[in-house]
Protein backbone atom coordinates (compact mmCIF):
# COMPACT_ATOMS: atom_id res chain seq x y z
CA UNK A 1 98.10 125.08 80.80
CA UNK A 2 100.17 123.73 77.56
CA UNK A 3 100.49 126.09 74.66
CA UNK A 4 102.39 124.87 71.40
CA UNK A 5 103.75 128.53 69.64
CA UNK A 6 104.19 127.13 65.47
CA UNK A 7 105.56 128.25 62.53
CA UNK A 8 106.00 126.91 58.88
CA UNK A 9 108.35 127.63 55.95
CA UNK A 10 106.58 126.63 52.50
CA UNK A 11 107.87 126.56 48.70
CA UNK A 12 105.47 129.09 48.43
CA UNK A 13 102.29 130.82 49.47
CA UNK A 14 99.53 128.56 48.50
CA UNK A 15 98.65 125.32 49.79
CA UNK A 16 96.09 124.69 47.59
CA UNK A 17 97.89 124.74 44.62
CA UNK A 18 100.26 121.82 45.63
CA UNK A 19 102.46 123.70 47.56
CA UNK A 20 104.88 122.20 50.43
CA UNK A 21 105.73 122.65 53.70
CA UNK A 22 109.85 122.75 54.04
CA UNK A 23 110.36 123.73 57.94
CA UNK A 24 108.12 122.49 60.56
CA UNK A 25 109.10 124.45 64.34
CA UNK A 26 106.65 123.82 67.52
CA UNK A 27 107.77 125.47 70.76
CA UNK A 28 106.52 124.27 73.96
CA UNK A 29 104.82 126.89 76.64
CA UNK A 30 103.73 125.71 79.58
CA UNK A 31 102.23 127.68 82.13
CA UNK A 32 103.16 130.96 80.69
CA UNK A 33 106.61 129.85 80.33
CA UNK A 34 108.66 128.79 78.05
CA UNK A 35 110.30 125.39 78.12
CA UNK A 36 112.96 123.27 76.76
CA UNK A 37 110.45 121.35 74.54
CA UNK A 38 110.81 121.72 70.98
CA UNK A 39 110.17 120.04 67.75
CA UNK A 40 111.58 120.94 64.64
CA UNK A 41 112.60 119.48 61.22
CA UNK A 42 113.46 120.65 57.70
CA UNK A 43 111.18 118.41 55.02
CA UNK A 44 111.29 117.31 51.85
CA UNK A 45 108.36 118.81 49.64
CA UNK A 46 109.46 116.59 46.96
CA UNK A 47 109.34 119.81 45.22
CA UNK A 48 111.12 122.85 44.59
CA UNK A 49 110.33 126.29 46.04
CA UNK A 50 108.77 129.24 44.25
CA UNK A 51 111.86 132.34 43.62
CA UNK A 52 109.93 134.20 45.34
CA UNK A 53 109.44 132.10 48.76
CA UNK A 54 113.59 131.11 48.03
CA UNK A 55 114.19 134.89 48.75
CA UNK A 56 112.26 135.08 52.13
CA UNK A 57 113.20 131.83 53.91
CA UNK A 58 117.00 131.08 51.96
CA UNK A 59 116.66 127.47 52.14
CA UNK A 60 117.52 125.55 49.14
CA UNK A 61 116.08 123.10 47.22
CA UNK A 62 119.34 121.10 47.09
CA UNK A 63 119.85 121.40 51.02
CA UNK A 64 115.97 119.67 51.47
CA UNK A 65 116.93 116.39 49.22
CA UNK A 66 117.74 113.84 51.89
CA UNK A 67 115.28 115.35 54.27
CA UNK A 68 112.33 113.34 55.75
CA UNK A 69 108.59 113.39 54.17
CA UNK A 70 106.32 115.26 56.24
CA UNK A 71 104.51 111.85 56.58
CA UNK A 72 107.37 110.47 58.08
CA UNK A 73 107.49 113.13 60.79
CA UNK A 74 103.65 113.58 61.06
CA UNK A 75 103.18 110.70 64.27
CA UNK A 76 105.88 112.57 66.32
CA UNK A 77 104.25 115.79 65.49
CA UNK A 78 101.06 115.24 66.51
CA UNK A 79 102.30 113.73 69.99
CA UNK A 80 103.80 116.51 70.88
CA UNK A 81 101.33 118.80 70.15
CA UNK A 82 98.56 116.45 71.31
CA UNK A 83 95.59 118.04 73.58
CA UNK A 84 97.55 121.90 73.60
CA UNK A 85 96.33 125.35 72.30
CA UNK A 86 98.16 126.28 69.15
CA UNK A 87 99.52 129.78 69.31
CA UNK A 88 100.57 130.89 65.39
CA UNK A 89 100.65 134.17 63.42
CA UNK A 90 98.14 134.44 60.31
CA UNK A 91 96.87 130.96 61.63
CA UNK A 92 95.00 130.14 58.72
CA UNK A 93 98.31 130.24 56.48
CA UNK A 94 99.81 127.92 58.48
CA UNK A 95 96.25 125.81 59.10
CA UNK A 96 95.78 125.36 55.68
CA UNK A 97 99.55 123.67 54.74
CA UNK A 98 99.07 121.61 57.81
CA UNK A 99 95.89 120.64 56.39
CA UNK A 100 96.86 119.89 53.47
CA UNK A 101 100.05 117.66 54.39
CA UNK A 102 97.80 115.74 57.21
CA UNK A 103 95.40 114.93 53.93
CA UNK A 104 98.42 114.38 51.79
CA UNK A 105 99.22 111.80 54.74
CA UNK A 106 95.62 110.54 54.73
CA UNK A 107 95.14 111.99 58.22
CA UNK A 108 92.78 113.72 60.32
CA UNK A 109 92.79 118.03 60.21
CA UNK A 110 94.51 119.87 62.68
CA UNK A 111 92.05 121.00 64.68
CA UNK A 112 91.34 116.74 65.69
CA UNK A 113 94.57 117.04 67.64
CA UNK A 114 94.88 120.04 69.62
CA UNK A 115 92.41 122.40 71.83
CA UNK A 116 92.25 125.45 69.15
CA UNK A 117 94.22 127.46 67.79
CA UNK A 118 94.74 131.27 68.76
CA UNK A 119 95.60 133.65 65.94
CA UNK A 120 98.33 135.91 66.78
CA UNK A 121 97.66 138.13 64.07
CA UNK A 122 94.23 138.44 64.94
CA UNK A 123 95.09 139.69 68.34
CA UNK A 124 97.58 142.23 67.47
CA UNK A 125 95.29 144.01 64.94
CA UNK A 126 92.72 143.88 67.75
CA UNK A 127 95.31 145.37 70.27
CA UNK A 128 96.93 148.04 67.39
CA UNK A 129 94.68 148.92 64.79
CA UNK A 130 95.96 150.78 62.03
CA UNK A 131 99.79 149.55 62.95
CA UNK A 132 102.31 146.94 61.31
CA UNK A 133 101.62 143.92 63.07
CA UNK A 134 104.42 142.24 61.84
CA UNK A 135 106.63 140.21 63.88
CA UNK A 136 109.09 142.11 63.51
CA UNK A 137 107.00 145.12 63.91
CA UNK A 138 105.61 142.99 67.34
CA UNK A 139 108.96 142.72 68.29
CA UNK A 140 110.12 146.19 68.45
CA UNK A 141 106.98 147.07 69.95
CA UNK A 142 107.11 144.54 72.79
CA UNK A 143 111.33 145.06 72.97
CA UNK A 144 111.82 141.06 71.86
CA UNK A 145 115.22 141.13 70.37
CA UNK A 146 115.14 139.85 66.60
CA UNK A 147 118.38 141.19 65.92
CA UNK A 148 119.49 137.47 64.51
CA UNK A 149 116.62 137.49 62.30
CA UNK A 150 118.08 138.24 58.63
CA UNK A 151 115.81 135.83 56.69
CA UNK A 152 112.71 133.32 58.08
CA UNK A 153 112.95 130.55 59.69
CA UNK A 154 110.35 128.59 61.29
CA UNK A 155 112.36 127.68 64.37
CA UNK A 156 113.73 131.08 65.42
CA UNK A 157 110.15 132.80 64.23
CA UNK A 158 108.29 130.61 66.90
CA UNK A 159 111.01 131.37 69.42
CA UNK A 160 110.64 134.95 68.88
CA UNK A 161 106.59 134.48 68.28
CA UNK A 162 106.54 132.76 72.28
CA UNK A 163 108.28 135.56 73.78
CA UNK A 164 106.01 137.93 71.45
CA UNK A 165 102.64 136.31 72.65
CA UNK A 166 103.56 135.93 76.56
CA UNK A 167 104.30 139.96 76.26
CA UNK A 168 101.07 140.56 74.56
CA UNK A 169 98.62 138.73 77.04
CA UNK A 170 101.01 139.76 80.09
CA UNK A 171 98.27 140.22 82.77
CA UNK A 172 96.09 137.37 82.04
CA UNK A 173 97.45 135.41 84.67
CA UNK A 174 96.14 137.53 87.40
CA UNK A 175 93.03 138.10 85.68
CA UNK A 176 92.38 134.34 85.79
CA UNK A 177 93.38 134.00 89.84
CA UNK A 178 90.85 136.67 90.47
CA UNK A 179 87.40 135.06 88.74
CA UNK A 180 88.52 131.17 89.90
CA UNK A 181 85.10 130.20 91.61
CA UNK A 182 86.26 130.33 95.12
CA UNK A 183 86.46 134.22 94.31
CA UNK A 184 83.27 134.00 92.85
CA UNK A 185 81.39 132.48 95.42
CA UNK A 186 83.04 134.58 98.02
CA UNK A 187 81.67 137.59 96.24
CA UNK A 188 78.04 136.20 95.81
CA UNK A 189 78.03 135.46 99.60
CA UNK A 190 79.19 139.54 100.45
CA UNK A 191 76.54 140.40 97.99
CA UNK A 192 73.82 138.67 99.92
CA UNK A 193 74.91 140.34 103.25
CA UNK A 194 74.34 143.03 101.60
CA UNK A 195 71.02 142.59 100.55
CA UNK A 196 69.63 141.13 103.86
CA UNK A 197 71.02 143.93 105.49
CA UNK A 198 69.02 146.58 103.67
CA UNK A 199 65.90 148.29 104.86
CA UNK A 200 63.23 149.55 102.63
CA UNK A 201 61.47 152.26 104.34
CA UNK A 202 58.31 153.50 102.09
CA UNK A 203 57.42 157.03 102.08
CA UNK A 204 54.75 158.60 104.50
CA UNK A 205 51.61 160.14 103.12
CA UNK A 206 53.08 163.78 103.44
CA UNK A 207 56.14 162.79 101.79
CA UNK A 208 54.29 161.69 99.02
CA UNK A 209 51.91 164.70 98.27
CA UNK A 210 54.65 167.13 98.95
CA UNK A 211 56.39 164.83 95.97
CA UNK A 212 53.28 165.14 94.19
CA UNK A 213 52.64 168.73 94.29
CA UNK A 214 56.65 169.14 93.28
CA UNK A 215 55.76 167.43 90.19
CA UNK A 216 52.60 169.42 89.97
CA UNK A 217 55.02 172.75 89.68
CA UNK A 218 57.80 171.38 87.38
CA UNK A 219 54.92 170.07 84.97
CA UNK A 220 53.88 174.01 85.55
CA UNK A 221 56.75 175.34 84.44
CA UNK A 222 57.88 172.96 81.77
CA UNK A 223 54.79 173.32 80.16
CA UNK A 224 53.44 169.75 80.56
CA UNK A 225 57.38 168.61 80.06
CA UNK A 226 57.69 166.96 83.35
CA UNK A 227 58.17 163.03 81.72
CA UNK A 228 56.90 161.33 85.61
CA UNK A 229 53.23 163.09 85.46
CA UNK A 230 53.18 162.25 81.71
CA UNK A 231 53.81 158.52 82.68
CA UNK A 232 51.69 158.75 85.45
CA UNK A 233 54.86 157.53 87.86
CA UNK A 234 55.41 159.15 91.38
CA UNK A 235 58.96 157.85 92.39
């Protein structure tokens, strides 16, 4: 199984609205572990950044000049994450500027290149509602050390993010050996043994009137309460 854990950096919070995406990072899981496979590059959003998105991530406009376009990046991109499950936090931020430099790039949405994309996010506030959800928050819940993390950055956030996610569906690997269909059918088959091997043996005739008159007394004493004669069932 090949997982692709993402994050962006943006000049600022809205995609539709013209803004950029400044720091691209894609980290490579495979088989619940994480590998040496990473792709990562600072862009040029031929614009500058809101003050406001300068103050979370720290990267200046200056240091993003002789960067590549997004376009010129976008091939490599999409090879590597090519047929994997996208693991990102608040997906449908980072969706949406991916969406919008793929069209920028007159090329296909996300979701024509990978096998889905699982929310992070989503998953925590499932797992902790009512808490910060975070990823720092995640992180000192899950003991992830993101004691380097002073500002953003796409590249260490999807490092951190990796290590965040494998903690928070730790288990699911076992879960998945036990209902592979081999399991299955072995189960189906003890099942049936079972059932052949049980004998139905009906009730003799004084069995069933000294049910009967039972009934007879509980209706009695319930004052017609007793649900079986009201239903007309003798069980």
């Amino acid at each position: 199984m090949r997982q692709i854990v993402l994050d962006t950096e943006t000049t600022g919070l809205e995609a539709n609205r013209g803004h950029r995406i400044i720091e691209l990072a894609a980290v490579e899981v495979r088989d619940r572990r994480i590998t040496d496979g990473v792709f990562h590059h600072y862009l040029n959003p031929e614009r500058e950044s809101d003050a406001g998105a300068l103050a979370v991530h720290g990267i200046s406009n200056e240091s993003l000049l002789d960067k590549p376009r997004f376009r010129e990046v976008a091939g490599d991109f999409l090879d590597f994450i090519a047929g994997a499950e996208l693991i990102i936090h608040n997906a449908d931020f980072d969706v949406a500027f991916l969406d919008h430099e793929l069209a920028l790039a007159e090329l296909e949405p996300l979701k024509t290149y990978c096998a889905g994309v699982t929310d992070t996010l989503r998953m925590a506030k499932e797992l902790h509602p009512g808490k910060r959800n975070n990823l720092d928050a995640l992180c000192e819940r899950y003991q992830v050390d993101n004691s380097g993390r002073t500002l953003h950055g796409a590249l260490l956030d999807a490092r951190l993010l990796a290590e965040v996610y494998l903690a928070m569906t730790r288990g699911q690997e076992s879960l998945m050996m036990e209902i592979e269909e081999p399991a299955v059918r072995g189960a189906e088959s003890a099942v049936g043994a079972v059932r052949r091997a049980i004998r139905v043996l009906p009730a003799t005739a004084a069995e069933l009137a000294a049910h009967e008159a039972y009934l007879e007394n509980l209706n009695k004493e319930t004052r017609g309460g007793c649900v079986w004669k009201q239903s007309g069932q003798v069980t």
